[in-house]
PDB file of N, CA and C in Angstrom:
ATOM      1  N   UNK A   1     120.496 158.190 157.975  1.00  0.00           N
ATOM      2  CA  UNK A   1     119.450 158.427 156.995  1.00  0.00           C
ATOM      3  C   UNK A   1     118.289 157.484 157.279  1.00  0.00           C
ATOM      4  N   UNK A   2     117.102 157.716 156.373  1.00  0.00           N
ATOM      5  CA  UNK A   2     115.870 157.191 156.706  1.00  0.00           C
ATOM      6  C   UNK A   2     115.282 156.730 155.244  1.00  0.00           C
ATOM      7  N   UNK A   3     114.859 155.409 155.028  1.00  0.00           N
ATOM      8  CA  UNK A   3     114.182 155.098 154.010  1.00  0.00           C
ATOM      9  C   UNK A   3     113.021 155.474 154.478  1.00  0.00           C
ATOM     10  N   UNK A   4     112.183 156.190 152.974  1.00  0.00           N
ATOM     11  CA  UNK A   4     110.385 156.168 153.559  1.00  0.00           C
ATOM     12  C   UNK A   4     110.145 154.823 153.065  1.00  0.00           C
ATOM     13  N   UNK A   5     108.817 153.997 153.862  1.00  0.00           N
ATOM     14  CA  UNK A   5     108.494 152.725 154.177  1.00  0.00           C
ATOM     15  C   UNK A   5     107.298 153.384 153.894  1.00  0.00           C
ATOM     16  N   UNK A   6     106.294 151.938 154.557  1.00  0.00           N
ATOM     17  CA  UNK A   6     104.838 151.791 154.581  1.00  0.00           C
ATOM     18  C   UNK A   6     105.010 151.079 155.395  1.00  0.00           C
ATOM     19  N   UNK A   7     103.608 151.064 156.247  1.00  0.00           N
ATOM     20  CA  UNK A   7     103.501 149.518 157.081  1.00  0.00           C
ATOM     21  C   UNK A   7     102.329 149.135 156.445  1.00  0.00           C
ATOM     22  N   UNK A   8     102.477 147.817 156.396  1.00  0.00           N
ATOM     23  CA  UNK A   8     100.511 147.583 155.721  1.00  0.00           C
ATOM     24  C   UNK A   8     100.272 146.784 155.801  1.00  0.00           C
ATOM     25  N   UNK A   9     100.405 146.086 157.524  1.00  0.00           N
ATOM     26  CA  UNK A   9      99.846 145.484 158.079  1.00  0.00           C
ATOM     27  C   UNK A   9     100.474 144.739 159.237  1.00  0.00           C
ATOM     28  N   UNK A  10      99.493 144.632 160.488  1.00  0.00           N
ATOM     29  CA  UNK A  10      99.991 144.183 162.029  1.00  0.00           C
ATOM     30  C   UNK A  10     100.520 142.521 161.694  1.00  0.00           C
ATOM     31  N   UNK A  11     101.469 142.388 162.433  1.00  0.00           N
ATOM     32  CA  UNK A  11     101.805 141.059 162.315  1.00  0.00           C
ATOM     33  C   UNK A  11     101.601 140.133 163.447  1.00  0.00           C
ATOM     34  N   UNK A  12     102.299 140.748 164.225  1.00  0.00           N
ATOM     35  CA  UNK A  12     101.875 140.699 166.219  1.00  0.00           C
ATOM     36  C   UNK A  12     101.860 141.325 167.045  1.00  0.00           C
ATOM     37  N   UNK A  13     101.519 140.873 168.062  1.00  0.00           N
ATOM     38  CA  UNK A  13     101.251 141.681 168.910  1.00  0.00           C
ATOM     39  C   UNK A  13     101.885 141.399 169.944  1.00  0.00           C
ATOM     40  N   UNK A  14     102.872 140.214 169.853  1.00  0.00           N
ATOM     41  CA  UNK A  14     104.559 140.256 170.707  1.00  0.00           C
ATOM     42  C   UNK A  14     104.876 141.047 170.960  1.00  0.00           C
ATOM     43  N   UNK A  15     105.515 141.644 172.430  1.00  0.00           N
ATOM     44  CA  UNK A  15     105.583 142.711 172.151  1.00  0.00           C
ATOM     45  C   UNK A  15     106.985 143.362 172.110  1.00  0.00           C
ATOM     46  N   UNK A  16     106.893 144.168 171.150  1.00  0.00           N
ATOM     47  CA  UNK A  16     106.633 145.625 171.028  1.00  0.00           C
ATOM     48  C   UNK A  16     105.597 145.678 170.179  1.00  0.00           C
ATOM     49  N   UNK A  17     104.949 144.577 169.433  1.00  0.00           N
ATOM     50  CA  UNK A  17     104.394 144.775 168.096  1.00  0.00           C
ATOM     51  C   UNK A  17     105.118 144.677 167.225  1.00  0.00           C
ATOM     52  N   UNK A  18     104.845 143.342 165.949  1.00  0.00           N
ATOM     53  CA  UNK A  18     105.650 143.022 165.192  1.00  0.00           C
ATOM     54  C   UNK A  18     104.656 143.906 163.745  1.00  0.00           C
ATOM     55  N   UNK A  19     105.563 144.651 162.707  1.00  0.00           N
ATOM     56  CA  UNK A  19     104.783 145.316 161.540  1.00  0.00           C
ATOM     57  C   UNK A  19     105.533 144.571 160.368  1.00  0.00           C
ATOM     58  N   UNK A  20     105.010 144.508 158.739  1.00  0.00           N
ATOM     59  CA  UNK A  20     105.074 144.287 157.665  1.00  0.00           C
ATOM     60  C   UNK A  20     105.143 145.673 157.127  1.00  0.00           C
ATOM     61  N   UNK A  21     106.409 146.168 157.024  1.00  0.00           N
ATOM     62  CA  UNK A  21     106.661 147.121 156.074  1.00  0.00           C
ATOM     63  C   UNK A  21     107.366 146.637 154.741  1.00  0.00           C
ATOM     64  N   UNK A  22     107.241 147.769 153.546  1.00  0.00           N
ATOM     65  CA  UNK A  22     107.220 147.414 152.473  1.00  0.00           C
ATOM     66  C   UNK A  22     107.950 149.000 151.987  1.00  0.00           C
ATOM     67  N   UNK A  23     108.615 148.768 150.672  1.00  0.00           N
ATOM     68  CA  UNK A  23     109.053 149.884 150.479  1.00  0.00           C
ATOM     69  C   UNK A  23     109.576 149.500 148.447  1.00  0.00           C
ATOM     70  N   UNK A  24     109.824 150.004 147.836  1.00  0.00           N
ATOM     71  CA  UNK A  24     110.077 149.827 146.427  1.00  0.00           C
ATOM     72  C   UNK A  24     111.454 150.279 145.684  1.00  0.00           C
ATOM     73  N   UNK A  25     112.770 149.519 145.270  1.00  0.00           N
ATOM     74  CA  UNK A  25     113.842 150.140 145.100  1.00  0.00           C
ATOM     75  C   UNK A  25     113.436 151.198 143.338  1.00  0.00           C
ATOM     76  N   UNK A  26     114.558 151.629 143.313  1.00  0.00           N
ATOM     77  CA  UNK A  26     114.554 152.592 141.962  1.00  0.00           C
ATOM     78  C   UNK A  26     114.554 151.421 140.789  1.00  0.00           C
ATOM     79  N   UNK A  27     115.187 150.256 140.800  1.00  0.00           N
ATOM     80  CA  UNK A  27     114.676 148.805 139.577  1.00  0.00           C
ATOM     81  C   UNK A  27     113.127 148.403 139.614  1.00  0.00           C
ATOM     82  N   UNK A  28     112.288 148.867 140.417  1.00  0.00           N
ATOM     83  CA  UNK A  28     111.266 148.650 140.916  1.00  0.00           C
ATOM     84  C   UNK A  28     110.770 147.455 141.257  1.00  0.00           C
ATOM     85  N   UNK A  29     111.823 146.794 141.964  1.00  0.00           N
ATOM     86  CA  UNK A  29     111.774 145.205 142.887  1.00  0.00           C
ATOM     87  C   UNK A  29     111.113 146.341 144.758  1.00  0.00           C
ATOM     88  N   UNK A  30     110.082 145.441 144.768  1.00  0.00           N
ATOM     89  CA  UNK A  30     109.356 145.728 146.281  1.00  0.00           C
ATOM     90  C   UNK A  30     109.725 144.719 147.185  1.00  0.00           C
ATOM     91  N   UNK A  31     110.515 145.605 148.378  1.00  0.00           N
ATOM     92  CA  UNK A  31     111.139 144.979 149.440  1.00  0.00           C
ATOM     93  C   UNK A  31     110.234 144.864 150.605  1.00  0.00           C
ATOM     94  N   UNK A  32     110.552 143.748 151.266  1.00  0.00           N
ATOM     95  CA  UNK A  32     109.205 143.536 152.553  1.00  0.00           C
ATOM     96  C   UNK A  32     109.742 142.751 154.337  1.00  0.00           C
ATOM     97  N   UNK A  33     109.494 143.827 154.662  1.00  0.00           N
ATOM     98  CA  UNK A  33     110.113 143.484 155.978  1.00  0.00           C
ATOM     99  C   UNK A  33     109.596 142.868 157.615  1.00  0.00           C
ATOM    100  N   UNK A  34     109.777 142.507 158.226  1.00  0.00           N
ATOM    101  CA  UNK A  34     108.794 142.501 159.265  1.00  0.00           C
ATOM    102  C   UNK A  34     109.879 142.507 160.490  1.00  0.00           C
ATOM    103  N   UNK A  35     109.227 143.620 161.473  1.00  0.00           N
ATOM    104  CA  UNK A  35     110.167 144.243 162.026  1.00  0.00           C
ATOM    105  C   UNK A  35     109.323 145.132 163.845  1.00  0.00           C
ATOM    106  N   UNK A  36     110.251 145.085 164.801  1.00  0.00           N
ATOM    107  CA  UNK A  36     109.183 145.486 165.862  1.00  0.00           C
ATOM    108  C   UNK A  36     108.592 147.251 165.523  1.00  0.00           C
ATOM    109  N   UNK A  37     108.019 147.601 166.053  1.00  0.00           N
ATOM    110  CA  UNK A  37     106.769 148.789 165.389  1.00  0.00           C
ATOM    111  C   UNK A  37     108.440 150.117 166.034  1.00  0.00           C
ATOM    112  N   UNK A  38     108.219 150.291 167.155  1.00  0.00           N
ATOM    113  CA  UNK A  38     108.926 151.165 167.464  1.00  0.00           C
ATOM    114  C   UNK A  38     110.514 151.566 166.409  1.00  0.00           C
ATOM    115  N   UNK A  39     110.696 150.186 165.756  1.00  0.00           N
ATOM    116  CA  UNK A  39     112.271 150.472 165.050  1.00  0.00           C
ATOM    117  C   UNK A  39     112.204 151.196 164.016  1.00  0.00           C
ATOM    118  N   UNK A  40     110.238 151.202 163.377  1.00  0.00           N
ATOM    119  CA  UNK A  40     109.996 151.875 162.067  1.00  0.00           C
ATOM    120  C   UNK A  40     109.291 152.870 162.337  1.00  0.00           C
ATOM    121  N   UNK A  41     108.513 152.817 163.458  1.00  0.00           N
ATOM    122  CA  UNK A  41     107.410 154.577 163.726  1.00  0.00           C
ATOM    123  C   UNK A  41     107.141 154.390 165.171  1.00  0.00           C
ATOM    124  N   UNK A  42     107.546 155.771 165.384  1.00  0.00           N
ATOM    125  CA  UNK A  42     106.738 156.915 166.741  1.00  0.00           C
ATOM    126  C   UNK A  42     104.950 156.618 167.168  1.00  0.00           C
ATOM    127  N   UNK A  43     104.704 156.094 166.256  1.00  0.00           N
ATOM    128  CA  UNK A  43     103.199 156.117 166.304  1.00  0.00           C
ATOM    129  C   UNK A  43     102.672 155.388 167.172  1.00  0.00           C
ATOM    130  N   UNK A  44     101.586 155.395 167.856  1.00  0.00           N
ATOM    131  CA  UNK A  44     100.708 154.135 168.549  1.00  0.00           C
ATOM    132  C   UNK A  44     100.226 153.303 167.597  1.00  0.00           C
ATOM    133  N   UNK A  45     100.629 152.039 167.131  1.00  0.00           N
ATOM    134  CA  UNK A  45      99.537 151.473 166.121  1.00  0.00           C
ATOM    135  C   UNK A  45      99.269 150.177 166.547  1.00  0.00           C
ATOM    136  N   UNK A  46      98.129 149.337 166.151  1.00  0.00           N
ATOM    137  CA  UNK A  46      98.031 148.177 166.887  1.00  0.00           C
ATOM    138  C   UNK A  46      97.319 147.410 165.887  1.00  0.00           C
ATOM    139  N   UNK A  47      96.513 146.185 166.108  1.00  0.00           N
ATOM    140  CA  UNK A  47      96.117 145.327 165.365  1.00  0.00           C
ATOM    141  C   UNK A  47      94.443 146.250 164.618  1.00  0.00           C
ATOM    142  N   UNK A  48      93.907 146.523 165.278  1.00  0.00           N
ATOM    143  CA  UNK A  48      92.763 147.382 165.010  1.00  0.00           C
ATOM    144  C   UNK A  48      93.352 149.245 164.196  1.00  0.00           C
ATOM    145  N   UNK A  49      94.139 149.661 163.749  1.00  0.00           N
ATOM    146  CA  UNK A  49      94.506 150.577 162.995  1.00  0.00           C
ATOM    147  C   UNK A  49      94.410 150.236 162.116  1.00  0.00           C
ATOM    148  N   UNK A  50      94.112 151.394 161.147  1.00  0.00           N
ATOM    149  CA  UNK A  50      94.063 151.413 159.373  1.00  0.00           C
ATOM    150  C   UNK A  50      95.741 151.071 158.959  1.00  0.00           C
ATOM    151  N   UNK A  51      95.476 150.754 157.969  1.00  0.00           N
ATOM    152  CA  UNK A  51      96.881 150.553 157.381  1.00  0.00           C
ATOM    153  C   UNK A  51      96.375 150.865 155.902  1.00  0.00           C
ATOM    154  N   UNK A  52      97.454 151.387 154.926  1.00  0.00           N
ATOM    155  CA  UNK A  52      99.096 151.865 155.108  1.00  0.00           C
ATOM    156  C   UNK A  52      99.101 152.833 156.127  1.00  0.00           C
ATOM    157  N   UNK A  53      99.974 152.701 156.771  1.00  0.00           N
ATOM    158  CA  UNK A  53     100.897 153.948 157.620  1.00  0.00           C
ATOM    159  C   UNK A  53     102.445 154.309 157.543  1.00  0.00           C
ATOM    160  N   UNK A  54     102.869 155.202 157.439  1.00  0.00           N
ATOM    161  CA  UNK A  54     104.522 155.671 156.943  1.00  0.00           C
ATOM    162  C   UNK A  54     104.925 154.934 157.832  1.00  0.00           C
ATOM    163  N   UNK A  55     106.236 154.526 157.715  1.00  0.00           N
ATOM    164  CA  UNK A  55     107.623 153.639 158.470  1.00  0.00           C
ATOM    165  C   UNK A  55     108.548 154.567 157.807  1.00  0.00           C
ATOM    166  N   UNK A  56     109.850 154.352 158.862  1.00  0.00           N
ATOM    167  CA  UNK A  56     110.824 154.917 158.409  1.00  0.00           C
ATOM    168  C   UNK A  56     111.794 154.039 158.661  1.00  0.00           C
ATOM    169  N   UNK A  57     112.956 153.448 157.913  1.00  0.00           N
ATOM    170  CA  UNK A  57     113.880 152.654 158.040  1.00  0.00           C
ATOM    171  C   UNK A  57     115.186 153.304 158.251  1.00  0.00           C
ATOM    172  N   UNK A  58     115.631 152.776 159.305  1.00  0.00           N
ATOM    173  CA  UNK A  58     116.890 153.848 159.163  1.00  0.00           C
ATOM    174  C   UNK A  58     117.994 152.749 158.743  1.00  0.00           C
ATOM    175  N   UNK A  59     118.868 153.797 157.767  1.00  0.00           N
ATOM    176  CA  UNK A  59     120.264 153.096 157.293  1.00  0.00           C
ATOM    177  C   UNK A  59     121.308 153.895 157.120  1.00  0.00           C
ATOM    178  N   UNK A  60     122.194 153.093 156.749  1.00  0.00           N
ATOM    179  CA  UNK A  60     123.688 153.927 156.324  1.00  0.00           C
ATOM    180  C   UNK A  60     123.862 154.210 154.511  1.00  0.00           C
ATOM    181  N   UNK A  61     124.219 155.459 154.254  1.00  0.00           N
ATOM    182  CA  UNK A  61     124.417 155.205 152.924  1.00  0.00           C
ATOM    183  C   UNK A  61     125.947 154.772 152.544  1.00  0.00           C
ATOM    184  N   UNK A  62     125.854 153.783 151.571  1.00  0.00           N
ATOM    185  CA  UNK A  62     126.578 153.460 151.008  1.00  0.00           C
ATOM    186  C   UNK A  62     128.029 153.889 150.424  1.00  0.00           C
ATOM    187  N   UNK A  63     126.937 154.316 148.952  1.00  0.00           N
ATOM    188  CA  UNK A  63     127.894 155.546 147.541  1.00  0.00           C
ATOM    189  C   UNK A  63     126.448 155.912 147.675  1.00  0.00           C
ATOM    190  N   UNK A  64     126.637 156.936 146.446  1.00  0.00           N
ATOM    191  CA  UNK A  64     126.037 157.511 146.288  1.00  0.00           C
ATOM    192  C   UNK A  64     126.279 158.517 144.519  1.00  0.00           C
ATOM    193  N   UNK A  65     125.165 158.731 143.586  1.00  0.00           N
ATOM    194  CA  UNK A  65     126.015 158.999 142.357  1.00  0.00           C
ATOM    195  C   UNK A  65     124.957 159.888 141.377  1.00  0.00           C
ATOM    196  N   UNK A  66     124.444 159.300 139.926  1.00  0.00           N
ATOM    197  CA  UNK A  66     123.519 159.812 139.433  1.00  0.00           C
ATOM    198  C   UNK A  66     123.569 158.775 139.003  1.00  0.00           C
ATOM    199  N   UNK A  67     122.227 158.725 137.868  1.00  0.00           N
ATOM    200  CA  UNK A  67     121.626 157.491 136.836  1.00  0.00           C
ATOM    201  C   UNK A  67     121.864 157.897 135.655  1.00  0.00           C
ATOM    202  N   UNK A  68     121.020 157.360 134.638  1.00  0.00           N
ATOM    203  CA  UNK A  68     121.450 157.580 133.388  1.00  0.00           C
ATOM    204  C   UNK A  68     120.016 158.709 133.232  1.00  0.00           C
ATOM    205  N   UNK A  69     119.273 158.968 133.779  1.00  0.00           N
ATOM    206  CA  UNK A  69     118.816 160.209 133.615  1.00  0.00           C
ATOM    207  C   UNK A  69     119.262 161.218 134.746  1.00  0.00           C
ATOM    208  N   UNK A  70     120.362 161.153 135.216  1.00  0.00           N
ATOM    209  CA  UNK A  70     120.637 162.345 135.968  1.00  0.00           C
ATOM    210  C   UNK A  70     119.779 162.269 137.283  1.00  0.00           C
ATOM    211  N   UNK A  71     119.426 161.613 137.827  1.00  0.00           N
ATOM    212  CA  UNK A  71     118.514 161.456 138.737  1.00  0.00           C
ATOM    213  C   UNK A  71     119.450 160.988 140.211  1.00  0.00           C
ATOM    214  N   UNK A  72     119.632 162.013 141.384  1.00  0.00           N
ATOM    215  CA  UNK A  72     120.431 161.537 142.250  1.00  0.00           C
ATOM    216  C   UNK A  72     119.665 160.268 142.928  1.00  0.00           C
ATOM    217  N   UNK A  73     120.962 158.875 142.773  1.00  0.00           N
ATOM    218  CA  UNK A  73     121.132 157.849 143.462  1.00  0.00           C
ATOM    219  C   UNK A  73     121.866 157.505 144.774  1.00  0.00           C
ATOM    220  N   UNK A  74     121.049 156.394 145.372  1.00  0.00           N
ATOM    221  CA  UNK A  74     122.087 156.586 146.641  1.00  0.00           C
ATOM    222  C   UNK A  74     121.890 154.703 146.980  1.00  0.00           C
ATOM    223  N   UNK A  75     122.932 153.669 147.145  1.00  0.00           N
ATOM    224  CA  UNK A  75     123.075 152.910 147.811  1.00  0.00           C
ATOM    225  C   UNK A  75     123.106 153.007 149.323  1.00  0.00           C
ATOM    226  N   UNK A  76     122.080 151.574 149.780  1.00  0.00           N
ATOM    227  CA  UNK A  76     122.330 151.931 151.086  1.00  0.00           C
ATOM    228  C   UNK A  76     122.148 151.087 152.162  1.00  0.00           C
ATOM    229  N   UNK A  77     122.844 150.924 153.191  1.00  0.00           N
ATOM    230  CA  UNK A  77     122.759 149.544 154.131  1.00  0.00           C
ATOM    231  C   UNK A  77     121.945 149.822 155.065  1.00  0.00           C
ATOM    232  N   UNK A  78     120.949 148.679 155.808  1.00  0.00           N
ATOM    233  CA  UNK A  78     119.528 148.756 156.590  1.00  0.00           C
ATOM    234  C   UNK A  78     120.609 147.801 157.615  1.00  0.00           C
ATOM    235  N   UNK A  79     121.497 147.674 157.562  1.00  0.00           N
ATOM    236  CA  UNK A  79     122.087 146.554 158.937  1.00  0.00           C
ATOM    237  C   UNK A  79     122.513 147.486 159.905  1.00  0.00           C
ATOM    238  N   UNK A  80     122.750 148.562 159.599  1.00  0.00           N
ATOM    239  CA  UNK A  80     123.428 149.680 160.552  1.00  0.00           C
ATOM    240  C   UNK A  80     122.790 150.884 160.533  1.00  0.00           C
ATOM    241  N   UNK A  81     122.007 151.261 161.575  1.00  0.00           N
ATOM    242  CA  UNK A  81     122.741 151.174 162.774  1.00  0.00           C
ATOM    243  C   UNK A  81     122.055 149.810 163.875  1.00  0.00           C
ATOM    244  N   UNK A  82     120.791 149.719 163.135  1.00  0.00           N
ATOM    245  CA  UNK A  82     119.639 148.766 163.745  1.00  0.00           C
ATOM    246  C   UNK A  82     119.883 146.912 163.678  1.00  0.00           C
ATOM    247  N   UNK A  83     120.586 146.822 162.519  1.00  0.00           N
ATOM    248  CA  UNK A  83     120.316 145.813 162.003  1.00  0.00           C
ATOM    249  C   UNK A  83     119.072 145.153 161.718  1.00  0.00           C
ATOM    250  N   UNK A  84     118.455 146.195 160.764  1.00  0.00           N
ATOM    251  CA  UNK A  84     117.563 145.386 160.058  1.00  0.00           C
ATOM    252  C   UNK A  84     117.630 144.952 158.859  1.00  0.00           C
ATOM    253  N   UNK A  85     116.974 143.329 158.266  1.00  0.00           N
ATOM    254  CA  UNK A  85     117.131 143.113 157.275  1.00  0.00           C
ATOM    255  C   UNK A  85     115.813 142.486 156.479  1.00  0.00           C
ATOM    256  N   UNK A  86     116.267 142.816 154.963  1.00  0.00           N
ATOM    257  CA  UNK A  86     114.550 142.349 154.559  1.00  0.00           C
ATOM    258  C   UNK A  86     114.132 140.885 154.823  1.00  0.00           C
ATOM    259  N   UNK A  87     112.661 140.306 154.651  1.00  0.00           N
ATOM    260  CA  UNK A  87     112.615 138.668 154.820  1.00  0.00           C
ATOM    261  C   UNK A  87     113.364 137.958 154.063  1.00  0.00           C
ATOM    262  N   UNK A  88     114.115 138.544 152.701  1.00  0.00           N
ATOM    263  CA  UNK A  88     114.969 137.680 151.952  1.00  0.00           C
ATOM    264  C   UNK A  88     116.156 138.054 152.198  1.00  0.00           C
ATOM    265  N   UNK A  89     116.820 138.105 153.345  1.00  0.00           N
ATOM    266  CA  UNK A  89     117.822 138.251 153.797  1.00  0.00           C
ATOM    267  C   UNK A  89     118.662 139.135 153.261  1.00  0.00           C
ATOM    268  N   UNK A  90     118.396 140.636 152.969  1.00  0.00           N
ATOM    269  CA  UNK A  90     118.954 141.434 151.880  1.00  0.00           C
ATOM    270  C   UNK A  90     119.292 142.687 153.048  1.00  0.00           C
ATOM    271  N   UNK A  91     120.171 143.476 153.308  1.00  0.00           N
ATOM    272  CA  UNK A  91     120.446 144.703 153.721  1.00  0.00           C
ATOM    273  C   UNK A  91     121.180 145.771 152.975  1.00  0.00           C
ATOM    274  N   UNK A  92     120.915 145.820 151.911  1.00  0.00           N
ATOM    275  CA  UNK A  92     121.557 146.826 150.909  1.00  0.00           C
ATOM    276  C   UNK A  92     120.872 146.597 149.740  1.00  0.00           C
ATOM    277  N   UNK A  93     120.347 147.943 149.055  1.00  0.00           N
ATOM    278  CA  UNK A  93     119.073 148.917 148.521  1.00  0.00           C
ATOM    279  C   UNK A  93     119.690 149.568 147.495  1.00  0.00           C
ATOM    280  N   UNK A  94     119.278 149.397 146.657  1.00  0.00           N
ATOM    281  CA  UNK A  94     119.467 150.766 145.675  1.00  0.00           C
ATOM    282  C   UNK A  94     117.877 151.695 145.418  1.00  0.00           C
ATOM    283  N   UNK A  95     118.153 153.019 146.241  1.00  0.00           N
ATOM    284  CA  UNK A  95     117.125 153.938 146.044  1.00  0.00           C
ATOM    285  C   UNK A  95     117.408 155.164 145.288  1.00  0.00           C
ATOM    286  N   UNK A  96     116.532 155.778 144.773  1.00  0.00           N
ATOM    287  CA  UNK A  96     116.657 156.654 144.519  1.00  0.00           C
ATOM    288  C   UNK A  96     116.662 158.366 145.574  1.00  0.00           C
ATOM    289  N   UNK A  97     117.342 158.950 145.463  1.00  0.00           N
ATOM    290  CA  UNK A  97     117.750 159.700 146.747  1.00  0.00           C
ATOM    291  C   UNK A  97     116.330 160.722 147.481  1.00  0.00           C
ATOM    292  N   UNK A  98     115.482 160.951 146.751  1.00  0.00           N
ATOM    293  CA  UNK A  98     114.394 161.090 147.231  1.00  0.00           C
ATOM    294  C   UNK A  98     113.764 160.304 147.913  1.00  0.00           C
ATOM    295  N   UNK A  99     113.901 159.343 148.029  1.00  0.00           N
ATOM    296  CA  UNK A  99     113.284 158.313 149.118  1.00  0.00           C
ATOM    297  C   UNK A  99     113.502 157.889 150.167  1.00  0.00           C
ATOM    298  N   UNK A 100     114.899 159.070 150.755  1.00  0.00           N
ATOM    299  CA  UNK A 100     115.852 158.883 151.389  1.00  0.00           C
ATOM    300  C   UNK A 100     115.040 160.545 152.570  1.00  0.00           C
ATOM    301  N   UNK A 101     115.444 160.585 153.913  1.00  0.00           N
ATOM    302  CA  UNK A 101     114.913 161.450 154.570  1.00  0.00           C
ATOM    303  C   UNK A 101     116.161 161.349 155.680  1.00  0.00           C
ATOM    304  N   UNK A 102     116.440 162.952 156.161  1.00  0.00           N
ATOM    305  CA  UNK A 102     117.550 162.844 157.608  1.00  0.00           C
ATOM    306  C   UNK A 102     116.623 162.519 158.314  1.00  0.00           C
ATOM    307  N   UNK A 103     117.288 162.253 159.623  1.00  0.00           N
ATOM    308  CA  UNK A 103     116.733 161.736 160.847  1.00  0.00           C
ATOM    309  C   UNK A 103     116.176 163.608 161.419  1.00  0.00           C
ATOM    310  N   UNK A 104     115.030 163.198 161.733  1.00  0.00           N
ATOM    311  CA  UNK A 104     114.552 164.516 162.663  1.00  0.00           C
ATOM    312  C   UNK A 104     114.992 164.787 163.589  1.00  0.00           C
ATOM    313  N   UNK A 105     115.296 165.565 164.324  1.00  0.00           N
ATOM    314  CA  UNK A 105     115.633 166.241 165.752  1.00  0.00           C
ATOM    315  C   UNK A 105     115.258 165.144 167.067  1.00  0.00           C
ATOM    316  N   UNK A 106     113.904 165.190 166.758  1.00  0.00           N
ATOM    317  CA  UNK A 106     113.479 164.138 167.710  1.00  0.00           C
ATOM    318  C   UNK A 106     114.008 162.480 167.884  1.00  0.00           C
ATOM    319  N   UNK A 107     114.802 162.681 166.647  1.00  0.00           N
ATOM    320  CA  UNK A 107     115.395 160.860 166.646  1.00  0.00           C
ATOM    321  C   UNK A 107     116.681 160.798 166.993  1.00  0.00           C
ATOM    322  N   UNK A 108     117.409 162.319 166.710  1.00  0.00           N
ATOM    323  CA  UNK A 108     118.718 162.592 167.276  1.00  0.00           C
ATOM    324  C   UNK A 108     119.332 163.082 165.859  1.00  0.00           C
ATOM    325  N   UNK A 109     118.825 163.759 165.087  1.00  0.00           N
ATOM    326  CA  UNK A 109     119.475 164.526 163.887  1.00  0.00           C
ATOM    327  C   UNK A 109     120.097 165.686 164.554  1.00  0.00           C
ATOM    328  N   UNK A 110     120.169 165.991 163.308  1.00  0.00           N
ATOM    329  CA  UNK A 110     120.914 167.414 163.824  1.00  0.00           C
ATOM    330  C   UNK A 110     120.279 169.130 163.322  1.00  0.00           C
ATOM    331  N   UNK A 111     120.646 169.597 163.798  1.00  0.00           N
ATOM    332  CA  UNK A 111     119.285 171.027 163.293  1.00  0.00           C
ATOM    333  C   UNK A 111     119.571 171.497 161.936  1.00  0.00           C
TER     334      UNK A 111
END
């Protein structure tokens, strides 16, 4: 699976290119990451690009359930398959399941 992200803003230009993505759980605590460009987007982006630009985080889900409004939930770990983790040392999310995306074809989903 895929968290939708943001990037919103270049960090370096080490390379692969280091990005500041950001993303918001369903408690509405905003998580912030910094991470090489290729692990979060396909895109060419560099120090001179606009920002925000979509990121995609890939993780494992957890569980998965409803809320107290019926709203599908999904726990979920960012250490696997990539191991990424946020700057406060956090790899497990509670999102809401819309915020959640399969992997496309092109990343190695499935049809």
């Amino acid at each position: 699976m895929l968290i939708r992200a943001s990037i919103v803003r270049w960090v370096s230009d080490d390379n692969p290119g280091m990005v500041e993505c950001r993303f918001t759980d369903r408690f509405g605590k905003e998580w912030v990451f910094v991470e090489k460009l290729p692990i979060v987007s396909s895109d060419y982006l560099g120090s001179e690009s606009s920002y925000p630009q979509p990121a995609w985080i890939a993780c494992e889900i957890v569980s998965q359930g409803r809320d107290e409004s019926d709203r599908e939930i999904a726990e979920v770990d960012t250490e696997r398959p990539w191991g990424v983790w946020s700057v406060d040392d956090v790899s497990r999310f509670h999102l809401f399941r819309d915020q959640l995306a399969e992997w496309p074809v092109w990343m190695g989903g499935q049809n």
